[in-house]
Each structure stands twice: as structure tokens, then as C-alpha cells.
C-alpha atoms as a PDB file:
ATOM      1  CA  UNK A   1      92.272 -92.238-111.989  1.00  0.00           C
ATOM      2  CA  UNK A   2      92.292 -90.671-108.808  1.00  0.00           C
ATOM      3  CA  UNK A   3      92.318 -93.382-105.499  1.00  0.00           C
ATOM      4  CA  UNK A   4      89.843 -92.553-102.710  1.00  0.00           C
ATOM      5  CA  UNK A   5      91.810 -92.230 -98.942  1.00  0.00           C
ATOM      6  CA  UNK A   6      90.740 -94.478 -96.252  1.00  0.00           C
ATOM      7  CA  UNK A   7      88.346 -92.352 -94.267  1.00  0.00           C
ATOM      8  CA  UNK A   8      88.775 -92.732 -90.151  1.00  0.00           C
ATOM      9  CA  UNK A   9      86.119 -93.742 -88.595  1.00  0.00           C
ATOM     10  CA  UNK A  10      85.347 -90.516 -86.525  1.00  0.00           C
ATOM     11  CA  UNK A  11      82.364 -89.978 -83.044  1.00  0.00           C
ATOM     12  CA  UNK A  12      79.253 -89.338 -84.354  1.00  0.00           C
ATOM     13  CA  UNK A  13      80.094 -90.515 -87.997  1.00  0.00           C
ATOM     14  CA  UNK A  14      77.675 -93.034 -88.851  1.00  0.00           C
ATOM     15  CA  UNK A  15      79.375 -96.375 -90.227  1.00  0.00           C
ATOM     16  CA  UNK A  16      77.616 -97.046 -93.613  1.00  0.00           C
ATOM     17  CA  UNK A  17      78.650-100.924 -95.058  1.00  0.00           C
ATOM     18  CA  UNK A  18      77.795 -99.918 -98.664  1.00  0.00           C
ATOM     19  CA  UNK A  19      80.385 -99.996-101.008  1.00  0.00           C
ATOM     20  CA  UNK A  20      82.095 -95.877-101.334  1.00  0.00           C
ATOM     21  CA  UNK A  21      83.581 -97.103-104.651  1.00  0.00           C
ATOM     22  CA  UNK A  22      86.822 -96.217-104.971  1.00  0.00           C
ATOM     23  CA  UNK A  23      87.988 -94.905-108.239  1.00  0.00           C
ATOM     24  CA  UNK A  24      91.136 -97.751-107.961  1.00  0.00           C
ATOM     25  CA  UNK A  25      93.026 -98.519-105.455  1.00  0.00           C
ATOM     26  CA  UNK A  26      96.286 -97.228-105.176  1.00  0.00           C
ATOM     27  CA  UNK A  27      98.313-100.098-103.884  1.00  0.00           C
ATOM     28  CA  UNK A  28     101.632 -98.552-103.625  1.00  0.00           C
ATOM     29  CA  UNK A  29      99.618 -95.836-101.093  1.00  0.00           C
ATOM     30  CA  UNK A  30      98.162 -98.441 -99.376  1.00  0.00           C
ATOM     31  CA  UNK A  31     101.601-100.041 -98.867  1.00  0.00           C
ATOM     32  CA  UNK A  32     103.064 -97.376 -97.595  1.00  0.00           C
ATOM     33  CA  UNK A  33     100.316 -96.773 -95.214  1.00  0.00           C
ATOM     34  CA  UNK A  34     100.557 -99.845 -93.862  1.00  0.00           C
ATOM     35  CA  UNK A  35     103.914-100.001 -93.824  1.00  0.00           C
ATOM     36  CA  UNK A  36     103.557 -96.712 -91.279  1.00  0.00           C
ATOM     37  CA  UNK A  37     101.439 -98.424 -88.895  1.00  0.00           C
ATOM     38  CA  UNK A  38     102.966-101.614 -88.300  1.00  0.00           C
ATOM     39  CA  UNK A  39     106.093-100.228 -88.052  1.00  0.00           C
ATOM     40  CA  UNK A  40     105.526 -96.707 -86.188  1.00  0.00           C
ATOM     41  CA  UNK A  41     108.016 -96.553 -82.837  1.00  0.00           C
ATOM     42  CA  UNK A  42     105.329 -94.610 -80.918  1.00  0.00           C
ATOM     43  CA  UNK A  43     102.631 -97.157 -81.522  1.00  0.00           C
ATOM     44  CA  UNK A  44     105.244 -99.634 -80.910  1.00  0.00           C
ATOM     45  CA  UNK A  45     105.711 -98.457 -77.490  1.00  0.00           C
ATOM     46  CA  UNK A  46     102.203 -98.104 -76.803  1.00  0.00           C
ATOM     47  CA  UNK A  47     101.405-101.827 -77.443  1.00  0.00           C
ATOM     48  CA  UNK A  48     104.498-102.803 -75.369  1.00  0.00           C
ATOM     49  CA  UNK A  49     103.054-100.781 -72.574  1.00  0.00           C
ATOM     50  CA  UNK A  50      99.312-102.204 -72.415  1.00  0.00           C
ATOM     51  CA  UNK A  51      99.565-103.948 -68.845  1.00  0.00           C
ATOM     52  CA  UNK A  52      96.473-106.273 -70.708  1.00  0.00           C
ATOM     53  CA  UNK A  53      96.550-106.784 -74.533  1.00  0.00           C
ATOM     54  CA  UNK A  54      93.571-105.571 -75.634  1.00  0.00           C
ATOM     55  CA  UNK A  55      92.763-105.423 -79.270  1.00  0.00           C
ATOM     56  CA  UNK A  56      90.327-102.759 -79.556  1.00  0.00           C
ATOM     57  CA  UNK A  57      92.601-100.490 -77.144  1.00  0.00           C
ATOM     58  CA  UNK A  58      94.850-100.893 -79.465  1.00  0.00           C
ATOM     59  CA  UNK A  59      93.136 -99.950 -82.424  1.00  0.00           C
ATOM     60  CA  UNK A  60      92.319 -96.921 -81.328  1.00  0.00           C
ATOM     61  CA  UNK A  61      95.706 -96.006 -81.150  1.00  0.00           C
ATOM     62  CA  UNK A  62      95.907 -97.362 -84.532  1.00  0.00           C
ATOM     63  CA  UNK A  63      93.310 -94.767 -85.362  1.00  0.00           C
ATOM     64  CA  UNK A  64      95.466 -92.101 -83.757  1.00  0.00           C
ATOM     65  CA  UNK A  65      98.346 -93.010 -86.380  1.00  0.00           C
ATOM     66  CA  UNK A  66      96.046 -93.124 -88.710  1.00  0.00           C
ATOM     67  CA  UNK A  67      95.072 -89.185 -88.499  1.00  0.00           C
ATOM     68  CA  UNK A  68      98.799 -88.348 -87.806  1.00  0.00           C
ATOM     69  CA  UNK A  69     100.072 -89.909 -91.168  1.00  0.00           C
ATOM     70  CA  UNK A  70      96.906 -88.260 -92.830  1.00  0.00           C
ATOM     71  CA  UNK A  71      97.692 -85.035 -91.437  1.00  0.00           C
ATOM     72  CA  UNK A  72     101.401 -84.870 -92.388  1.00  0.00           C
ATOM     73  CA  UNK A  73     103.037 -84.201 -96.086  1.00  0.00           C
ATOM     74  CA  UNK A  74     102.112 -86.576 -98.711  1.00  0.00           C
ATOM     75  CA  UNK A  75     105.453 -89.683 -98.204  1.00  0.00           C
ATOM     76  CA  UNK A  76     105.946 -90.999-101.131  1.00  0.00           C
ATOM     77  CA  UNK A  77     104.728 -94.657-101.900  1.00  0.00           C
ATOM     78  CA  UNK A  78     106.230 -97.902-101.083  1.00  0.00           C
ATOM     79  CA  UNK A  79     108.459 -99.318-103.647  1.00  0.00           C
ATOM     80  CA  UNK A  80     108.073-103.208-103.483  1.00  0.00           C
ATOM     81  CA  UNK A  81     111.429-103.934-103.336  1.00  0.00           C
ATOM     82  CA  UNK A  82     111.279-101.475 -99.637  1.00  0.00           C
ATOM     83  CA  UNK A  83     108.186-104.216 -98.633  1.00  0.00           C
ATOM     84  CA  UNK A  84     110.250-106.817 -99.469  1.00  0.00           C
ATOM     85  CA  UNK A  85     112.974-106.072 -97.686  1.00  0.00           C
ATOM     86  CA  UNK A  86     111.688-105.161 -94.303  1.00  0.00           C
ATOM     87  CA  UNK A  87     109.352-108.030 -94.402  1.00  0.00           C
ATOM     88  CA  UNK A  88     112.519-110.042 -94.765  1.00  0.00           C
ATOM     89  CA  UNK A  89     114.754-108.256 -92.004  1.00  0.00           C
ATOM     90  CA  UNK A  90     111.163-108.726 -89.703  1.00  0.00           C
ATOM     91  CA  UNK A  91     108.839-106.529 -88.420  1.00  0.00           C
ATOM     92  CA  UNK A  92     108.554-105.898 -84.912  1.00  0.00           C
ATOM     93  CA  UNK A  93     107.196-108.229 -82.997  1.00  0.00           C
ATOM     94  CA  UNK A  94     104.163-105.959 -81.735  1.00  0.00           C
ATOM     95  CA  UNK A  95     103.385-105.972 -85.851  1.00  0.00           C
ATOM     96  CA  UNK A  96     101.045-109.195 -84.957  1.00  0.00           C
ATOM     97  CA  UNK A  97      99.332-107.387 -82.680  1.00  0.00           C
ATOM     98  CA  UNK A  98      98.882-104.434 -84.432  1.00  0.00           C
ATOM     99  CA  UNK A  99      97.451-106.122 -87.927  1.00  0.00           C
ATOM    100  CA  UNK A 100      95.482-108.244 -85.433  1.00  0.00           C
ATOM    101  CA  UNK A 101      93.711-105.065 -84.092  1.00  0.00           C
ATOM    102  CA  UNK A 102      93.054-103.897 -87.453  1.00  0.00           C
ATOM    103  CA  UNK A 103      91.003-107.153 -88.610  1.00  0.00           C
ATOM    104  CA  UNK A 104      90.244-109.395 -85.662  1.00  0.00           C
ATOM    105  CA  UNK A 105      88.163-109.270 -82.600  1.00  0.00           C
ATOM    106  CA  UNK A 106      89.760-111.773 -80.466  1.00  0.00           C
ATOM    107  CA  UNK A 107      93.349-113.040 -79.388  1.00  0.00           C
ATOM    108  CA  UNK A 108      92.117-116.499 -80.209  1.00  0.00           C
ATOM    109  CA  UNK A 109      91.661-115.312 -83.779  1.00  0.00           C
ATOM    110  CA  UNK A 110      95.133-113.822 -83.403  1.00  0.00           C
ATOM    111  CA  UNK A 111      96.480-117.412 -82.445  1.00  0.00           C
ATOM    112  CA  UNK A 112      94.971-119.052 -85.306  1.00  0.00           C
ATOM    113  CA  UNK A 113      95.456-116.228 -88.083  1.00  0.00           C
ATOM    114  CA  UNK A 114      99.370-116.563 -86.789  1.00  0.00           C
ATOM    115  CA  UNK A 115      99.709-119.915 -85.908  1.00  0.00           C
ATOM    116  CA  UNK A 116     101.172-118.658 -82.800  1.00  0.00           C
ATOM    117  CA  UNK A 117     100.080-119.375 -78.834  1.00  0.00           C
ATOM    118  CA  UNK A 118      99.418-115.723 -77.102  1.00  0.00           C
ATOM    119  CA  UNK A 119     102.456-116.906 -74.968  1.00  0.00           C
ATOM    120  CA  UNK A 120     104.348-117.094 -78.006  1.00  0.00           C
ATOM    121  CA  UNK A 121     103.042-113.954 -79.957  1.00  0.00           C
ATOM    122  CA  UNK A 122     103.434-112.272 -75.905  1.00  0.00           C
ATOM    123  CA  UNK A 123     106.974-113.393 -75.935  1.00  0.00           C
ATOM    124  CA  UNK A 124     107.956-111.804 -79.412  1.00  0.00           C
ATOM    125  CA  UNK A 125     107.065-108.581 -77.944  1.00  0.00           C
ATOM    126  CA  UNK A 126     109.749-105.938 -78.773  1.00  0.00           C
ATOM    127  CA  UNK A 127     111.851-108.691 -80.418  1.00  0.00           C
ATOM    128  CA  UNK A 128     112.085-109.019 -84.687  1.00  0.00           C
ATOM    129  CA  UNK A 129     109.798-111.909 -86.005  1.00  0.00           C
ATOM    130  CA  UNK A 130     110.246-113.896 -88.966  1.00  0.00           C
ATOM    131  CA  UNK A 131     109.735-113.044 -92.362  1.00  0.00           C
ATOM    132  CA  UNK A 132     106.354-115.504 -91.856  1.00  0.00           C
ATOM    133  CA  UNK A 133     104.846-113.576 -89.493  1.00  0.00           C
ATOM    134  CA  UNK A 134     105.717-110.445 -90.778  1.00  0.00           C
ATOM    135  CA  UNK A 135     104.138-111.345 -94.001  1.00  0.00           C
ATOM    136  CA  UNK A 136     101.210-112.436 -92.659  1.00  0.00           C
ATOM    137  CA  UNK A 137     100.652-108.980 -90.069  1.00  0.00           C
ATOM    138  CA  UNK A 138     101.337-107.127 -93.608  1.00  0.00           C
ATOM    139  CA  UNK A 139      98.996-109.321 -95.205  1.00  0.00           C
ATOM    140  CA  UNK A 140      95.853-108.217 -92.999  1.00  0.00           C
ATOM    141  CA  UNK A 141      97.207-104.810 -92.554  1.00  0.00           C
ATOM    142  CA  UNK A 142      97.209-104.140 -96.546  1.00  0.00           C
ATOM    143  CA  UNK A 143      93.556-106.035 -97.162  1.00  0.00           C
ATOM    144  CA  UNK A 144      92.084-104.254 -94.147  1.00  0.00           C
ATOM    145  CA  UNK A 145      93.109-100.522 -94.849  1.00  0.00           C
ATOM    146  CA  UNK A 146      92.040-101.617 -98.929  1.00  0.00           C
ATOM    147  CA  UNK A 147      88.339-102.730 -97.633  1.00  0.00           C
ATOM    148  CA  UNK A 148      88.516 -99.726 -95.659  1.00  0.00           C
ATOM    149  CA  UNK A 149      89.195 -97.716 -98.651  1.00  0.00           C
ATOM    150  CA  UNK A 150      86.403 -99.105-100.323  1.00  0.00           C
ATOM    151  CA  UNK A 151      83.862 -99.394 -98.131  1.00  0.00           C
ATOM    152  CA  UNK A 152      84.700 -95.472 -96.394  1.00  0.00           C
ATOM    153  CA  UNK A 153      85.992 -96.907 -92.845  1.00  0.00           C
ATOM    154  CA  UNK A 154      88.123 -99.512 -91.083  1.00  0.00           C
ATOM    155  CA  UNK A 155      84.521-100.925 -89.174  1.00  0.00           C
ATOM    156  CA  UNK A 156      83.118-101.056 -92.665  1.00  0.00           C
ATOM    157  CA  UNK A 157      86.163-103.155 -94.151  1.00  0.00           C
ATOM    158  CA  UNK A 158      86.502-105.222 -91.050  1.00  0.00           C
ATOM    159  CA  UNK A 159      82.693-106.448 -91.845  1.00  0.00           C
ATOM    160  CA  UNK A 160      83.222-107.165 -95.516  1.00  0.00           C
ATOM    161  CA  UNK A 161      86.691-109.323 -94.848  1.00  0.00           C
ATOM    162  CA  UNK A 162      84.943-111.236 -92.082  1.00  0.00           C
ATOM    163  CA  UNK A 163      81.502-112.000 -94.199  1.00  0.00           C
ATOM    164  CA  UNK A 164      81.499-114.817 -95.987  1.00  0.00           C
ATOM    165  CA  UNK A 165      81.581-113.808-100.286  1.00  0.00           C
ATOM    166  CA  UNK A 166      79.814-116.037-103.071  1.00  0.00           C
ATOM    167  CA  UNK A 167      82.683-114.182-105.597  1.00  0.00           C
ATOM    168  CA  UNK A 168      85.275-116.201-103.380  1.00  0.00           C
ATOM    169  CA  UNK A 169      83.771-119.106-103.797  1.00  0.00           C
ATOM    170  CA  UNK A 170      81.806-118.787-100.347  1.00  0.00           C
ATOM    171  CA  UNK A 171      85.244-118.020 -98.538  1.00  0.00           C
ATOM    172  CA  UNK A 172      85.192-114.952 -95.685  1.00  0.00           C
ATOM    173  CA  UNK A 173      88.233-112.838 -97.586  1.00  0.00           C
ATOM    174  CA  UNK A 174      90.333-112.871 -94.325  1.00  0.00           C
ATOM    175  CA  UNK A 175      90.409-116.905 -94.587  1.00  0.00           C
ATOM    176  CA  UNK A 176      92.266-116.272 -97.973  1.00  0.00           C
ATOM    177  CA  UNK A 177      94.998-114.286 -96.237  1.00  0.00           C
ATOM    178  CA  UNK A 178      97.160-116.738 -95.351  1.00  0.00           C
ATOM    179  CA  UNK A 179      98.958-116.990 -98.485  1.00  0.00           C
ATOM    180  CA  UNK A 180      99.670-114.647-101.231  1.00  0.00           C
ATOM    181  CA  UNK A 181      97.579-115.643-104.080  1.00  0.00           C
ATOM    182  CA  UNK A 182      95.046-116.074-102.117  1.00  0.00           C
ATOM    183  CA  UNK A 183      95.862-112.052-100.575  1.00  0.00           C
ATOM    184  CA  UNK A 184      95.847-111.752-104.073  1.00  0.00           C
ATOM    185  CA  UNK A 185      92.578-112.511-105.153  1.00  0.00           C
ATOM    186  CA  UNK A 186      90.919-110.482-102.182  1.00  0.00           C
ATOM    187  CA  UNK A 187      92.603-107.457-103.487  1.00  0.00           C
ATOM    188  CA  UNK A 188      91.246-108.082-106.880  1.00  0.00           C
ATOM    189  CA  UNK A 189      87.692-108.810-105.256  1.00  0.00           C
ATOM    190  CA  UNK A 190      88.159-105.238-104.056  1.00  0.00           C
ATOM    191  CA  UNK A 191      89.482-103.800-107.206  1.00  0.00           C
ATOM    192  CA  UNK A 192      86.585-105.176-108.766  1.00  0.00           C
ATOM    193  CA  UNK A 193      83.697-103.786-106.404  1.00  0.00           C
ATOM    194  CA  UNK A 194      85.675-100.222-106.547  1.00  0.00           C
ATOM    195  CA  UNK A 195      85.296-100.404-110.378  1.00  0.00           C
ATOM    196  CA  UNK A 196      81.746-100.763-109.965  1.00  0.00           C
ATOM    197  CA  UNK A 197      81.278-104.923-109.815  1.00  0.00           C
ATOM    198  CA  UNK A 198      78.931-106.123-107.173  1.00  0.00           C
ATOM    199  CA  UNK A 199      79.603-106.438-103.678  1.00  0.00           C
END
């Protein structure tokens, strides 16, 4: 079966929150996607540069990456073994920032997702975190751009991982992120709807 893309969220594009249904999602795709964004140098740079953090400035740039890696030759997927290790050498620290634009409205979510103060998550700020918080920013970064795949658009899969879900036992999906089964059973949530279950 063929795997839907992500569609960017482009002016004028209405946002619609029904379900696009995917065909399946193609997880070592997604990987590799957001592999790309959290650890692109230019978008890197950009974050480093904001004289205020500002989430949704930075997710615009994340949208700008977005249509860059679209645009370019197919890469080939992410091997799990590749995930592995770069989540063990550590992401850069602008990686919680980055995820945290993709999912979250606020730095105070950002602190709580991460565990982490904002002087804290400030201070790691072109330094190499832990494998802990770079599983984590991969984490959101992989359920986000898989809701997005499902639902047609990044504001679409934002919404679903932030609503609370009877299939989860009444959990919002991004409060099962913290660990992996729980990452786990969100992704299987969204296999599910993109096979045709209900939303």
C-alpha cells in the first residue's frame, strides 16, 4: 500500500479536521522526516537566533523545512538502528524547541512535556542533550508529522493529539508521549483510523 505525504498547511488552504485516511503509514518515512527537522543546521541556526523564543515563529520555519525536504530527491528512510543512534549521541539542544513547536502552544507546555525549566531548556541551546530529551523531542516530532499525515496538515494533527480520545482510554494522545509504549499505542490509534477505524 501506498502511504499518503504529510500535506503543508499552505495560505488560503482551508484546515479540514476530518480524518484524510492514509492508506498506512509509512513509519520509516516518517522517521526520516523527522529526523530532517530536528536535526536540520539551518533551522538550527534559526532557533538559536530568535532574540524571543517563540513557538509559532518557529514553526513556520519548520514549515519552510518542511517544503524544502518535500521538494528535494526522495532520501531514503531511516533505518532504526540510524534513530537509535543519534538519539543516543543527542540531538541538538534546539531539538526541544523544535518538537515543541510542532505540538505545543506554550513554553509552559514545553517545561512540563520536558521536565525541563525554560532556563534550563534556554541553556541547552546549541549544546547536545541527553538521550532523554532527545527521545522525548523525537517522540512528539514522529506522532505529530503521523497525525498530520492522517488528518492532511500539521494544524489538523496538532488538534487530534491535544483532544482528549475515548480509544485511549479518555487520554489526549500527546499525554501518552512520554514513554514509548505509550508513543506506541498513539501510533497504532493512528494506524487504525488510516485503515478506516473511527476517529
Amino acid at each position: 500500500m501506498e502511504a499518503v505525504r504529510a500535506k503543508i498547511p499552505r495560505p488560503g488552504r482551508p484546515s479540514s479536521h476530518a480524518p484524510v485516511r492514509a492508506a498506512s503509514l509509512a513509519f520509516a518515512e516518517l522517521d526520516a522526516l523527522s529526523l530532517a527537522i530536528i536535526t536540520d543546521k539551518q533551522l538550527q541556526r534559526r532557533v538559536r537566533a530568535l532574540e524571543k523564543v517563540d513557538l509559532e515563529a518557529i514553526r513556520a520555519q519548520i514549515e519552510k523545512v518542511l517544503l524544502r525536504y518535500r521538494s528535494e530527491a526522495p532520501r531514503p528512510a531511516a533505518q532504526a538502528i540510524d534513530l537509535h543512534r543519534h538519539v543516543m549521541e543527542g540531538f541538538g539542544g534546539e531539538a526541544i524547541l523544535i518538537s515543541s513547536a510542532l505540538l505545543l502552544d506554550t513554553l509552559g507546555e514545553a517545561e512540563t512535556f520536558f521536565h525541563l525549566s525554560f532556563k534550563t531548556i534556554k541553556s541547552k541551546l546549541g549544546q547536545l542533550l541527553g538521550p532523554g530529551p532527545s527521545e522525548l523531542a523525537l517522540r512528539m516530532a514522529r506522532a505529530t508529522l503521523a497525525a498530520a499525515e492522517i488528518f492532511g496538515d500539521i494544524d489538523a494533527g496538532r488538534t487530534y493529539l491535544r483532544t482528549k480520545n475515548f480509544a485511549l482510554g479518555g487520554a489526549a494522545p500527546i499525554d501518552l508521549l512520554q514513554t514509548a509504549e505509550g508513543e506506541r499505542i498513539v501510533l497504532n490509534e493512528l494506524q487504525t483510523q488510516a485503515d478506516g477505524g473511527p476517529v
